[in-house]
C-alpha atoms as a PDB file:
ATOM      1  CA  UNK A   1     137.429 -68.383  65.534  1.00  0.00           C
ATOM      2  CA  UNK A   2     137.868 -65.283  67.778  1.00  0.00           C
ATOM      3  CA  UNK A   3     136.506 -67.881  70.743  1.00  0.00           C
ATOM      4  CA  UNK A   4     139.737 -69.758  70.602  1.00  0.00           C
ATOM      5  CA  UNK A   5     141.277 -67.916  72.954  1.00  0.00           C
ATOM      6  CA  UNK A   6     142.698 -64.759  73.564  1.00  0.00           C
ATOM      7  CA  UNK A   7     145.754 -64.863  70.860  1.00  0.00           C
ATOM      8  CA  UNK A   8     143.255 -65.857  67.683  1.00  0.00           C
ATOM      9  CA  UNK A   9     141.128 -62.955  69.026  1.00  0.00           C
ATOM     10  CA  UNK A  10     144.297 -60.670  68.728  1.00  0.00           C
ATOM     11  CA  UNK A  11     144.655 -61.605  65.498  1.00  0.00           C
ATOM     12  CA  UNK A  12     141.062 -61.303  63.693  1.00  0.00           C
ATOM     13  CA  UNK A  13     140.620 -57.850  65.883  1.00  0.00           C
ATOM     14  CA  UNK A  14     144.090 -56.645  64.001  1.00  0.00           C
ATOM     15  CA  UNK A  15     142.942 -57.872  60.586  1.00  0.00           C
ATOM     16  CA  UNK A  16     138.814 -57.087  61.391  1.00  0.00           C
ATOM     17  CA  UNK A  17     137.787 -53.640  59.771  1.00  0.00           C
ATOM     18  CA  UNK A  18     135.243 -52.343  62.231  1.00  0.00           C
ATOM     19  CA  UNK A  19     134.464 -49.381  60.987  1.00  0.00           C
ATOM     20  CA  UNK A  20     133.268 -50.851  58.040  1.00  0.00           C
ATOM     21  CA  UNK A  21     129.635 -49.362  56.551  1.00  0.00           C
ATOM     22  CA  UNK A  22     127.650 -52.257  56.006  1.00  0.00           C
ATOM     23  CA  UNK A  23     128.159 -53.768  60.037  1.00  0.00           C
ATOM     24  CA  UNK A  24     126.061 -51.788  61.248  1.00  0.00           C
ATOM     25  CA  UNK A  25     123.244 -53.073  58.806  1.00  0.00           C
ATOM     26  CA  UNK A  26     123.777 -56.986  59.777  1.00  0.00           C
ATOM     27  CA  UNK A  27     122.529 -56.543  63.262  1.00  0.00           C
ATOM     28  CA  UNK A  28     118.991 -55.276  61.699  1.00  0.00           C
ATOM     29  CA  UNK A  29     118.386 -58.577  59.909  1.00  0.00           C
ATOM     30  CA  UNK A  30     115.918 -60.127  61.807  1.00  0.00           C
ATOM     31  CA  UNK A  31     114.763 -63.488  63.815  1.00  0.00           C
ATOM     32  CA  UNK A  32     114.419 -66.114  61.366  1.00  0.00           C
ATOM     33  CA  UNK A  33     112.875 -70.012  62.644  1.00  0.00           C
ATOM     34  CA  UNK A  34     114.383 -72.711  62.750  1.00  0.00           C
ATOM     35  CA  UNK A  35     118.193 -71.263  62.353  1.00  0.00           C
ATOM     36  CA  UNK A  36     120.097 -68.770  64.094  1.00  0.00           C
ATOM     37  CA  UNK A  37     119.799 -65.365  62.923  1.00  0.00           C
ATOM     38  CA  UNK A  38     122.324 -62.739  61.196  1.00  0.00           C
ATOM     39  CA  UNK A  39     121.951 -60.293  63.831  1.00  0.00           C
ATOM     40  CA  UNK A  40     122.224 -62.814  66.737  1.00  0.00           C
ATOM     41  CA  UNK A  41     125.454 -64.419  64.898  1.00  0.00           C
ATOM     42  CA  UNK A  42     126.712 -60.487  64.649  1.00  0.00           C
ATOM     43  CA  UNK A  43     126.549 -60.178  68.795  1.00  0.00           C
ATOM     44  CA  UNK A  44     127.901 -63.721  69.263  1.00  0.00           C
ATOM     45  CA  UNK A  45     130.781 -62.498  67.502  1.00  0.00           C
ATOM     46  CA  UNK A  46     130.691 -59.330  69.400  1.00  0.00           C
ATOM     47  CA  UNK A  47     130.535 -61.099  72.790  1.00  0.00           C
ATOM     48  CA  UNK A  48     133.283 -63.152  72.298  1.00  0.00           C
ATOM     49  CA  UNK A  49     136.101 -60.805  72.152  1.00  0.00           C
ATOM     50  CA  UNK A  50     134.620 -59.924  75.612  1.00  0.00           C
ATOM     51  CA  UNK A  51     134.856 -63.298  76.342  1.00  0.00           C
ATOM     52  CA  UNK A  52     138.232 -64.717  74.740  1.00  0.00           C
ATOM     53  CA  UNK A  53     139.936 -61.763  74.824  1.00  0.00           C
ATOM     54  CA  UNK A  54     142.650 -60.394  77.481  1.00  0.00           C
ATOM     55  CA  UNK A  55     142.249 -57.236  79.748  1.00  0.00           C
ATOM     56  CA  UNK A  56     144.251 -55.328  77.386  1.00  0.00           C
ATOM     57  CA  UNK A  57     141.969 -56.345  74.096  1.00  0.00           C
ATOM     58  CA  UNK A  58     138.885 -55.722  75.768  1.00  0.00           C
ATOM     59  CA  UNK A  59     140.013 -52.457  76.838  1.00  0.00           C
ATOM     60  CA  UNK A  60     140.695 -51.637  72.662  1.00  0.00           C
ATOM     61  CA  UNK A  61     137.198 -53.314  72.050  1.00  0.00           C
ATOM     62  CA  UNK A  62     135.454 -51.023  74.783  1.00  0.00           C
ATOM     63  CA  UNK A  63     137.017 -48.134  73.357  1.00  0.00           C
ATOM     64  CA  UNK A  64     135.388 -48.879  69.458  1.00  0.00           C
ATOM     65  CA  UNK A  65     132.314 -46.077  69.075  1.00  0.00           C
ATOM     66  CA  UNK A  66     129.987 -48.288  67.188  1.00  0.00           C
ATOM     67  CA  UNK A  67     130.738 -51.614  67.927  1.00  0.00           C
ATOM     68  CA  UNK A  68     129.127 -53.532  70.905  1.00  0.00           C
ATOM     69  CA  UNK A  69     126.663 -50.087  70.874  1.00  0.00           C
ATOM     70  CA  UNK A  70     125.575 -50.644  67.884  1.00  0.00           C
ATOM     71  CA  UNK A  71     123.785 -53.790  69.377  1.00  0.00           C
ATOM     72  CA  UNK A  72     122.233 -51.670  71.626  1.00  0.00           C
ATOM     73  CA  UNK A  73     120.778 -48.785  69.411  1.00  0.00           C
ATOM     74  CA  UNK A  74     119.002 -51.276  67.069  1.00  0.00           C
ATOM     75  CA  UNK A  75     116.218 -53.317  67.991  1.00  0.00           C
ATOM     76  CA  UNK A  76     117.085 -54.503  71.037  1.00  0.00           C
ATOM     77  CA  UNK A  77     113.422 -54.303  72.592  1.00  0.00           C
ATOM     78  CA  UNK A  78     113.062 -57.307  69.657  1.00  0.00           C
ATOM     79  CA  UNK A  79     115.058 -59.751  70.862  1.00  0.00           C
ATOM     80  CA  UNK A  80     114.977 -62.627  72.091  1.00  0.00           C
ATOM     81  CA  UNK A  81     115.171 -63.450  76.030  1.00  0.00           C
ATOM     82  CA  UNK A  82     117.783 -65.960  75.631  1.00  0.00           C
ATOM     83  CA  UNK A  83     119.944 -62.950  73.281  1.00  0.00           C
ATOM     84  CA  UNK A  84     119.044 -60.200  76.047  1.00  0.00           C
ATOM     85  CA  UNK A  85     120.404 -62.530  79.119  1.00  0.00           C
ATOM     86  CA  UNK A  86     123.328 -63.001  76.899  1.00  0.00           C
ATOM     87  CA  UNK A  87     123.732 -59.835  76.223  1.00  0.00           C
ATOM     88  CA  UNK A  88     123.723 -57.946  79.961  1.00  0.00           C
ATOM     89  CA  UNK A  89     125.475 -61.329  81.629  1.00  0.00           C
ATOM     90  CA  UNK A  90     128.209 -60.953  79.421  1.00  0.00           C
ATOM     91  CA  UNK A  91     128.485 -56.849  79.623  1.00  0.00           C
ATOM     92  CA  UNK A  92     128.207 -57.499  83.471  1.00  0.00           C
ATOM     93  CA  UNK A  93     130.823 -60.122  84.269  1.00  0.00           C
ATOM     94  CA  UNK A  94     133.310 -59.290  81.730  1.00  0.00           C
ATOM     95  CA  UNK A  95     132.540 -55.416  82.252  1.00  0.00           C
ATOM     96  CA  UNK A  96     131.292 -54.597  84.890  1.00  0.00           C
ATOM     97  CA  UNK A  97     132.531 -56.838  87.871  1.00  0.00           C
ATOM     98  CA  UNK A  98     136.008 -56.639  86.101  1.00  0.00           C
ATOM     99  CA  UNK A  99     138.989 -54.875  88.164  1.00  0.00           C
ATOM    100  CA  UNK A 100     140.876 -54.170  85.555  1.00  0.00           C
ATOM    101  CA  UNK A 101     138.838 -51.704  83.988  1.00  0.00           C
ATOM    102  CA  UNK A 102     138.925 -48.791  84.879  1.00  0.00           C
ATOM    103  CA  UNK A 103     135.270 -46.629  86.111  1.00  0.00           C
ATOM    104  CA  UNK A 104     136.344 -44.301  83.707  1.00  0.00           C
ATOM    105  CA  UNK A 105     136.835 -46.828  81.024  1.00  0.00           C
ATOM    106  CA  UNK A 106     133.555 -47.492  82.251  1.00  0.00           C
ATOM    107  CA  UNK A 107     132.074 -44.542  81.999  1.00  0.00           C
ATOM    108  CA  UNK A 108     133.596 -43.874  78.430  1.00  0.00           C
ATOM    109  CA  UNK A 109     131.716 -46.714  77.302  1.00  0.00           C
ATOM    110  CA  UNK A 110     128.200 -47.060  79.490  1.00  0.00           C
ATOM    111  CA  UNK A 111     126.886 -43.046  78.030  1.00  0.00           C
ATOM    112  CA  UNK A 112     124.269 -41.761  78.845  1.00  0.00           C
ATOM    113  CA  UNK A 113     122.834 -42.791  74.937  1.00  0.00           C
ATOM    114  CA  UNK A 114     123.703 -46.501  75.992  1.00  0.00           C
ATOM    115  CA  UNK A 115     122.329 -46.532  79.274  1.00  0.00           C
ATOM    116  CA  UNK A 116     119.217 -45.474  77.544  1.00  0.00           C
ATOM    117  CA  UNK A 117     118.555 -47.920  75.020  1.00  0.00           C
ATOM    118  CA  UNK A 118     119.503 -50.194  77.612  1.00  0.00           C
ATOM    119  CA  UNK A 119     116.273 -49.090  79.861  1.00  0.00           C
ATOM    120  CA  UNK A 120     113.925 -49.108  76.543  1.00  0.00           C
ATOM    121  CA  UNK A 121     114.268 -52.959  77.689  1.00  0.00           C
ATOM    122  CA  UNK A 122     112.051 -51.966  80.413  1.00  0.00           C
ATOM    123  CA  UNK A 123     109.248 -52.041  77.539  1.00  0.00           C
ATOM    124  CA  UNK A 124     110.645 -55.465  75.746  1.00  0.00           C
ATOM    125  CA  UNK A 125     108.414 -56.603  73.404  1.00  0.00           C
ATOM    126  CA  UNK A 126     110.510 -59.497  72.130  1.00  0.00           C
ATOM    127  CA  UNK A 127     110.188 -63.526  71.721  1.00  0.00           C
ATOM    128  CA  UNK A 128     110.362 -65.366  74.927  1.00  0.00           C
ATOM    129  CA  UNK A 129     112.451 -68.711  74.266  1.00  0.00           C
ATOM    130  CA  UNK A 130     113.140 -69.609  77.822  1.00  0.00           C
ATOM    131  CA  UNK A 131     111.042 -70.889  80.624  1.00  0.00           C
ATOM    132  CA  UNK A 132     110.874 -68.487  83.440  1.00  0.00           C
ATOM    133  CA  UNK A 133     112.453 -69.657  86.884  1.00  0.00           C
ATOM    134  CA  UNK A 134     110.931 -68.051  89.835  1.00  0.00           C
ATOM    135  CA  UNK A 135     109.143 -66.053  88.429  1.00  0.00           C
ATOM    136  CA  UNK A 136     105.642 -65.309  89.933  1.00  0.00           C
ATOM    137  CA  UNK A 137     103.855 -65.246  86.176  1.00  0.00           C
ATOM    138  CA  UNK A 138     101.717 -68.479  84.870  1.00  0.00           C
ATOM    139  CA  UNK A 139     103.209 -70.312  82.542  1.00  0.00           C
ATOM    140  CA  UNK A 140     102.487 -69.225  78.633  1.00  0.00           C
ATOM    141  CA  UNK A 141     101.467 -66.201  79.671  1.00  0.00           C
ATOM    142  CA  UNK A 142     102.394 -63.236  77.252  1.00  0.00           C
ATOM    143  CA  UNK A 143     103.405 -61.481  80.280  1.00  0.00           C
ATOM    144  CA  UNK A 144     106.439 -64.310  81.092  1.00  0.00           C
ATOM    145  CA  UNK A 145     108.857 -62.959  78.996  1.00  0.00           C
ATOM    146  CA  UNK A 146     108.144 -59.131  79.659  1.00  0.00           C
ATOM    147  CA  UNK A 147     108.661 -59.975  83.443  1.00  0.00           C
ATOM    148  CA  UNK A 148     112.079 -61.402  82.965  1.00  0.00           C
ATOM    149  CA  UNK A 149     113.956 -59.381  80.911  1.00  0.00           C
ATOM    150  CA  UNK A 150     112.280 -56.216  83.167  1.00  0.00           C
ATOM    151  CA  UNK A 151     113.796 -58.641  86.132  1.00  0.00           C
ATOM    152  CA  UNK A 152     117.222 -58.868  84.223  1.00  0.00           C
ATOM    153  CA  UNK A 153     117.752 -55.427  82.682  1.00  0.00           C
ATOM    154  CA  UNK A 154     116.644 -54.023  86.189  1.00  0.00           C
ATOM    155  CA  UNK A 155     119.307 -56.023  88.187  1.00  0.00           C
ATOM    156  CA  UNK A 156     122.106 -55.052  85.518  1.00  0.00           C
ATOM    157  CA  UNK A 157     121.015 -51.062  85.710  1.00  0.00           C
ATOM    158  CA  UNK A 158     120.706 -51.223  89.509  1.00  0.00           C
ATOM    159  CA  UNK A 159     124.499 -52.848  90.126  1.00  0.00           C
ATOM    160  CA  UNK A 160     126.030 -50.467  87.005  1.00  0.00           C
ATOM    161  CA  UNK A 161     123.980 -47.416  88.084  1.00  0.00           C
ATOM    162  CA  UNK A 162     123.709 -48.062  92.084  1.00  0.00           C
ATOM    163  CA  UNK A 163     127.709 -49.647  93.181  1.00  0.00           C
ATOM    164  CA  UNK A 164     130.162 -47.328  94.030  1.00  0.00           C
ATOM    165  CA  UNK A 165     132.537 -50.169  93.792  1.00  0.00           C
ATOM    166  CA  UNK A 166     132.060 -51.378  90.865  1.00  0.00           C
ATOM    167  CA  UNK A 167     129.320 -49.657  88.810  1.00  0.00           C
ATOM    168  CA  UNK A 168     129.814 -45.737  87.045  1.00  0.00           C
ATOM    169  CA  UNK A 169     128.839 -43.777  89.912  1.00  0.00           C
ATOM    170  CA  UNK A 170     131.878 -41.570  91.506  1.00  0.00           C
ATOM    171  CA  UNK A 171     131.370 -40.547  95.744  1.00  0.00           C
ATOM    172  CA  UNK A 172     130.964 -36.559  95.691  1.00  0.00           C
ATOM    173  CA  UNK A 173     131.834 -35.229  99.414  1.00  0.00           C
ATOM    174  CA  UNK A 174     130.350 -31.916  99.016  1.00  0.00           C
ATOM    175  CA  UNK A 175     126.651 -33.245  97.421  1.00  0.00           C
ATOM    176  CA  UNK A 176     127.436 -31.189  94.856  1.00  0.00           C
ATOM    177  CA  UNK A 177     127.918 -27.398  96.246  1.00  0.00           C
ATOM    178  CA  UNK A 178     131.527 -27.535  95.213  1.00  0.00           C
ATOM    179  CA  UNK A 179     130.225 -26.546  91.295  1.00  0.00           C
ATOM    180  CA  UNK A 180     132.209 -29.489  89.773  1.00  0.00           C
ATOM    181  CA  UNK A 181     129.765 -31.284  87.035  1.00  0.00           C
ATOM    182  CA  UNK A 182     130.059 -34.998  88.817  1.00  0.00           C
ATOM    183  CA  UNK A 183     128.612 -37.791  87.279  1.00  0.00           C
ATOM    184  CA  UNK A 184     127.478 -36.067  84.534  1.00  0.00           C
ATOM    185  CA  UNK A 185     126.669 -39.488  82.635  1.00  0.00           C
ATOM    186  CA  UNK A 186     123.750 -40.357  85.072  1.00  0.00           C
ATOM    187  CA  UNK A 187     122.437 -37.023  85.122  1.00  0.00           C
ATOM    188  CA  UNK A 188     121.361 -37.388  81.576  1.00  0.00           C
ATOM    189  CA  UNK A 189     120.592 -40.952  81.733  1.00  0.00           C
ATOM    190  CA  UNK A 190     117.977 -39.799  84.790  1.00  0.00           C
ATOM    191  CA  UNK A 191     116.873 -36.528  82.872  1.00  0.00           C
ATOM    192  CA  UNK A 192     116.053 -38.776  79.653  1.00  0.00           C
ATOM    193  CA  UNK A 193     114.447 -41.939  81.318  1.00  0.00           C
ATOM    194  CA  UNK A 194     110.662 -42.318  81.288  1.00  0.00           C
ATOM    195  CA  UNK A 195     108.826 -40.946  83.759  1.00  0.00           C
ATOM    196  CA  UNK A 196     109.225 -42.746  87.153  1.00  0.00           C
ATOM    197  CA  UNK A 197     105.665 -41.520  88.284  1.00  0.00           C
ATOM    198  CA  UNK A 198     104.566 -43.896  85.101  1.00  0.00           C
ATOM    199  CA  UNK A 199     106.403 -47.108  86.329  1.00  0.00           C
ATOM    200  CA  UNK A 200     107.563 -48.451  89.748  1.00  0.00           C
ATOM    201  CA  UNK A 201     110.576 -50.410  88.460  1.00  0.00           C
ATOM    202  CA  UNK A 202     111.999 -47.070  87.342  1.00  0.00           C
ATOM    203  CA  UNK A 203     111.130 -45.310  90.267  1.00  0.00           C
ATOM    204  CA  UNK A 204     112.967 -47.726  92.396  1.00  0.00           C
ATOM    205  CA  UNK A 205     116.306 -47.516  89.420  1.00  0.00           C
ATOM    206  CA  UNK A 206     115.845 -43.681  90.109  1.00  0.00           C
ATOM    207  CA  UNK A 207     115.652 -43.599  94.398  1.00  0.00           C
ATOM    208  CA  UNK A 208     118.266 -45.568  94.592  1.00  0.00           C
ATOM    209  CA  UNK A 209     120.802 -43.485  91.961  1.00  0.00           C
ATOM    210  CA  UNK A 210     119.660 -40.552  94.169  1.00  0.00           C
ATOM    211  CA  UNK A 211     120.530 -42.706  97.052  1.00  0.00           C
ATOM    212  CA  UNK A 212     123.926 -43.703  96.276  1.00  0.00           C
ATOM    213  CA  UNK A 213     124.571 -40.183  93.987  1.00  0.00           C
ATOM    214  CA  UNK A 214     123.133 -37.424  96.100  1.00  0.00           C
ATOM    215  CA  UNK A 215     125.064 -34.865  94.639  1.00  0.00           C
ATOM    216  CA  UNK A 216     122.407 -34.776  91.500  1.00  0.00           C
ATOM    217  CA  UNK A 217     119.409 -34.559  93.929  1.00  0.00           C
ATOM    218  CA  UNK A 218     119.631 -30.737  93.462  1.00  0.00           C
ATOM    219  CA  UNK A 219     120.513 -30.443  89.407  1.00  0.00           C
ATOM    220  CA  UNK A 220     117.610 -33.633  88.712  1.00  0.00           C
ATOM    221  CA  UNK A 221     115.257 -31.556  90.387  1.00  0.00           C
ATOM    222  CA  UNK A 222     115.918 -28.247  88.952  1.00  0.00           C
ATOM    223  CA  UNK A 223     115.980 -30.149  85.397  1.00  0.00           C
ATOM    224  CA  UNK A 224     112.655 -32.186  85.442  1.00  0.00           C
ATOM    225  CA  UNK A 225     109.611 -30.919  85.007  1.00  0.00           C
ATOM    226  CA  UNK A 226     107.939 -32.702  87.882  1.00  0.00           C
ATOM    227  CA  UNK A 227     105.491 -29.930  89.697  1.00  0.00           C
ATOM    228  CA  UNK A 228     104.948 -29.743  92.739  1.00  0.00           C
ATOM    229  CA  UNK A 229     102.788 -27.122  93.538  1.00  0.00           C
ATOM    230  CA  UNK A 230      99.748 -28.498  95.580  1.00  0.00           C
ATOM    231  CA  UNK A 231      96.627 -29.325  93.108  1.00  0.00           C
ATOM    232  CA  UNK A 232      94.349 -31.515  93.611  1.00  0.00           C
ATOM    233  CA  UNK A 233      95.791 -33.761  90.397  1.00  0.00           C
ATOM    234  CA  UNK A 234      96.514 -37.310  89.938  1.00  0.00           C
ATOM    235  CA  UNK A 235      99.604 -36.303  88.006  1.00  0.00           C
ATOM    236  CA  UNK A 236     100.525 -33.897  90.911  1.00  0.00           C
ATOM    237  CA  UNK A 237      99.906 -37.215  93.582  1.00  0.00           C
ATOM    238  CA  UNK A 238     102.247 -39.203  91.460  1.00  0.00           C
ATOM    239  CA  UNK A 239     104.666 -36.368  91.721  1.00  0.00           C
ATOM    240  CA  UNK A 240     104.775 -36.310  95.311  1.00  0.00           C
ATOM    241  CA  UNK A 241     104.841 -39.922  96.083  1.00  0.00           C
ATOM    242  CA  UNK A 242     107.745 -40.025  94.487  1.00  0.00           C
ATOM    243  CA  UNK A 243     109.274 -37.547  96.564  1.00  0.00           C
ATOM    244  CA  UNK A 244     108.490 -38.824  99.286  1.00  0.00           C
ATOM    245  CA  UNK A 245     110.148 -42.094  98.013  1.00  0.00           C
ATOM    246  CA  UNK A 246     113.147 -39.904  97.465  1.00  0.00           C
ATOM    247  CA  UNK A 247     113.330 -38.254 100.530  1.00  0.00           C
ATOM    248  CA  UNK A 248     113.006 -41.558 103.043  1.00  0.00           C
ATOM    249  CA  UNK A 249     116.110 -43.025 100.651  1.00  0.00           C
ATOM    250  CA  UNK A 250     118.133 -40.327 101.948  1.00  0.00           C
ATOM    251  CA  UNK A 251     120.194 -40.730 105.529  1.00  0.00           C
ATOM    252  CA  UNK A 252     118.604 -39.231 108.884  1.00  0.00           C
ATOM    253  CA  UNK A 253     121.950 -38.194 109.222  1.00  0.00           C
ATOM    254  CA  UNK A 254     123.712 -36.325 106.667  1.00  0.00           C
ATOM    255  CA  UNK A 255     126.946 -37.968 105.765  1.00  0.00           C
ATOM    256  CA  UNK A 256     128.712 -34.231 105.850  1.00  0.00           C
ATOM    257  CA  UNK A 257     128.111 -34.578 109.560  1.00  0.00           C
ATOM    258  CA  UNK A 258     130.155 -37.859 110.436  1.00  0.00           C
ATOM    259  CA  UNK A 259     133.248 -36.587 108.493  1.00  0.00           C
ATOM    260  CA  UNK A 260     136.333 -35.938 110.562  1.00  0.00           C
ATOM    261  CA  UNK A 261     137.748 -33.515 108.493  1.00  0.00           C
ATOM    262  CA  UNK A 262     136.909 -30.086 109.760  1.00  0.00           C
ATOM    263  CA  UNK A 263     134.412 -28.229 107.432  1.00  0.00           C
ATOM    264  CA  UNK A 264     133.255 -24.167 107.739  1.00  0.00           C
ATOM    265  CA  UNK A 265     129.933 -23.882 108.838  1.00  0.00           C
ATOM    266  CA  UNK A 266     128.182 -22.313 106.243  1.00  0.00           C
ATOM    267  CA  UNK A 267     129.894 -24.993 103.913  1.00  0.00           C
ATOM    268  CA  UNK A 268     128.500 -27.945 106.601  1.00  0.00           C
ATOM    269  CA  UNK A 269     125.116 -26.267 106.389  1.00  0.00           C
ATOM    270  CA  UNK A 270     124.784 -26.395 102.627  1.00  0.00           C
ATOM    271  CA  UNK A 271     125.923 -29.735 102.200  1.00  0.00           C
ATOM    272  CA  UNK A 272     123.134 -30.829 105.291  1.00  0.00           C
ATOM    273  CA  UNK A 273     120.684 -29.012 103.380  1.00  0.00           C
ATOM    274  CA  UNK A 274     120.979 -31.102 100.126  1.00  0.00           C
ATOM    275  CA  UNK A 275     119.751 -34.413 101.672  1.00  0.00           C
ATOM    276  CA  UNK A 276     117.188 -32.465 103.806  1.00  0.00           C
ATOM    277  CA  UNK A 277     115.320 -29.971 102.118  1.00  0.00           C
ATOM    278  CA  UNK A 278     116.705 -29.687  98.213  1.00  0.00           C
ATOM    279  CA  UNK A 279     115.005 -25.735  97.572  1.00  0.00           C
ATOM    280  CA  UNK A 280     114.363 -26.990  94.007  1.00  0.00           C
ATOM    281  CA  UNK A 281     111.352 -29.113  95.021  1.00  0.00           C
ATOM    282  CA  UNK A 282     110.437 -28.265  98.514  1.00  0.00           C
ATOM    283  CA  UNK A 283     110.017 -24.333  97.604  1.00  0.00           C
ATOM    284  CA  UNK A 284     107.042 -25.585  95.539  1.00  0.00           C
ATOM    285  CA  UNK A 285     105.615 -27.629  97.677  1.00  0.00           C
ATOM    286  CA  UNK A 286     104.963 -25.336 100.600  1.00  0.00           C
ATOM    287  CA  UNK A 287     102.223 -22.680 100.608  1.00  0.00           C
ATOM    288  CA  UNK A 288     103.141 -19.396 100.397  1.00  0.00           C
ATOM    289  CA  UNK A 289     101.912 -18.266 104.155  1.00  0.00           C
ATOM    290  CA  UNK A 290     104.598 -20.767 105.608  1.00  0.00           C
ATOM    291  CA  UNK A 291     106.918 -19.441 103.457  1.00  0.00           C
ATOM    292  CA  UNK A 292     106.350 -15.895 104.642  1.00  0.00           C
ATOM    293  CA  UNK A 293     108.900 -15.592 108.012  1.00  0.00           C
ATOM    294  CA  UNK A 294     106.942 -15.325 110.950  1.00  0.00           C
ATOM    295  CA  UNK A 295     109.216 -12.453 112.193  1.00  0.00           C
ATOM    296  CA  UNK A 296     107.994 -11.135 108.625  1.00  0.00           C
ATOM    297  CA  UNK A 297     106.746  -6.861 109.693  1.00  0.00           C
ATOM    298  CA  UNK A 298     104.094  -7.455 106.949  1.00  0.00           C
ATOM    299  CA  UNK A 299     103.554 -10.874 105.753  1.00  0.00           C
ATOM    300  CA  UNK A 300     102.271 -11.111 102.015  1.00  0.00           C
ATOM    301  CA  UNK A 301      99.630 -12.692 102.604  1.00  0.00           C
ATOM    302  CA  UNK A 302      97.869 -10.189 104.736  1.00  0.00           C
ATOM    303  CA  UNK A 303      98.553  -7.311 102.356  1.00  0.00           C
ATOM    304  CA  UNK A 304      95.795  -6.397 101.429  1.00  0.00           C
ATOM    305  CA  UNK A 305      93.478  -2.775 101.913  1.00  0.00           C
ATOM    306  CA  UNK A 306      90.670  -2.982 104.114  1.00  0.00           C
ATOM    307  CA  UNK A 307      87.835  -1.938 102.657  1.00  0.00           C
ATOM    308  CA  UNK A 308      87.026   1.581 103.501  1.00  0.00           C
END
């Protein structure tokens, strides 16, 4: 009914009560064969407000708490390929790629919370109910459907995460030395994600935040709990890697530099200093004797009595 267009969906979303307590349970009722389930009929009906409704409804639809995230929070790593495609194709067209809502509509909706139990997709362990197209897997493999919805939840992170035109991120000047708490939302999405040392799909979501939002290269890195004093480790490898994958993401050139708008120095230089050495990681990294200033009187690491 609410598919009819956008004036029927006006009308069941005035007369719908979503708050009530039992919604929330319908989307746990689970895959049944042969017919379509109750919690895939539940995000059909979902979807379609995104879909029939006007700019104006889907604005009041984006703004419900426990609505379309409700989908999200419960057993979403269970479904079905064909529901997941559904699912992040709708969120991205009607969403995401649409002008006439706002990035912080966007950003009111897409918390860090969502964003998270969007990336538990990374680990689907659904029913695959599609054939795979281009994909490099063998067909029947149990690996087919893991490999596309990694494929699909990846490209829908990367353009909400990654576009400063059109996904959550907001374009910080001062990389973050001003003391203004910018994009706060993929801070925490970053601080609770898996490990990128543990999977290279996450590490390249997590570069290319960095890339776009350099401004958090400083508070990530003060947050995690990567180490990165030298050891000979294969946890402390992984570590560094990783930087390193960091670090060649950032511009030769930092983008404080090509500005036209006159900047103190000692502003300019911390802003430079962001992209090129962040203190939070590199401090570690280096040895205490090339720490130690070489115009240092009495370096620390030659303190030390003779023996007499």
């Amino acid at each position: 009914m609410v598919a009819q267009g956008p004036d029927s969906a006006k009308d069941v979303y005035s007369h719908f009560d979503f708050n009530n307590k039992y919604l929330p349970g319908l989307l746990k009722k689970g895959f049944k064969k042969g017919r379509t389930d109750v919690r895939m009929a539940c995000i059909q009906f979902a979807l379609s407000f995104l879909v029939a409704g006007d700019n104006a409804l889907l604005a009041q639809v984006l703004e419900l708490k426990g609505f379309i995230p409700d989908i999200l929070r419960s057993e979403i790593k269970e479904d079905r390929v064909s529901t997941v495609n559904l699912l992040l194709s709708t969120l991205r067209t009607k969403v995401v790629h649409n002008k006439n809502i706002s990035k912080t509509q966007k950003v009111r909706f897409f918390t860090a919370e969502v964003l998270l139990h969007i990336a538990s997709l990374y680990r689907w362990n659904g029913i695959t109910d599609v054939s795979p197209e281009d994909l490099k897997v063998a067909q029947g493999s149990e690996e087919v459907g893991k490999a596309m919805v990694r494929e699909l939840v990846h490209s829908f992170l990367r353009d909400l995460c990654c576009s400063l035109k059109h996904g959550i991120t907001f374009c910080d000047p001062s990389l973050g030395t001003s003391g203004k708490g910018g994009n706060v939302v993929l801070l925490h999405f970053l601080l609770g994600l898996r490990p990128a040392t543990e999977d290279q799909v996450v590490a390249d979501l997590l570069v290319n935040i960095l890339k776009v939002c350099p401004d958090l290269l400083n508070r990530y890195f003060k947050e995690t709990h990567y180490s990165f004093v030298p050891r000979v480790t294969s946890a402390w490898m992984g570590n560094v890697r990783l930087l390193k994958k960091i670090c060649e993401a950032q511009p030769d050139i930092s983008k404080s530099c090509k500005t036209s708008e006159f900047i103190p120095l000692p502003r300019l230089l911390s802003v430079a200093m962001v992209t090129t050495a962040a203190r939070s990681c590199w401090w570690s990294v280096t040895t205490p004797p090339t720490r130690t200033p070489w115009w240092s009187p009495t370096p620390n690491w030659t303190r030390h009595k003779h023996p007499s």
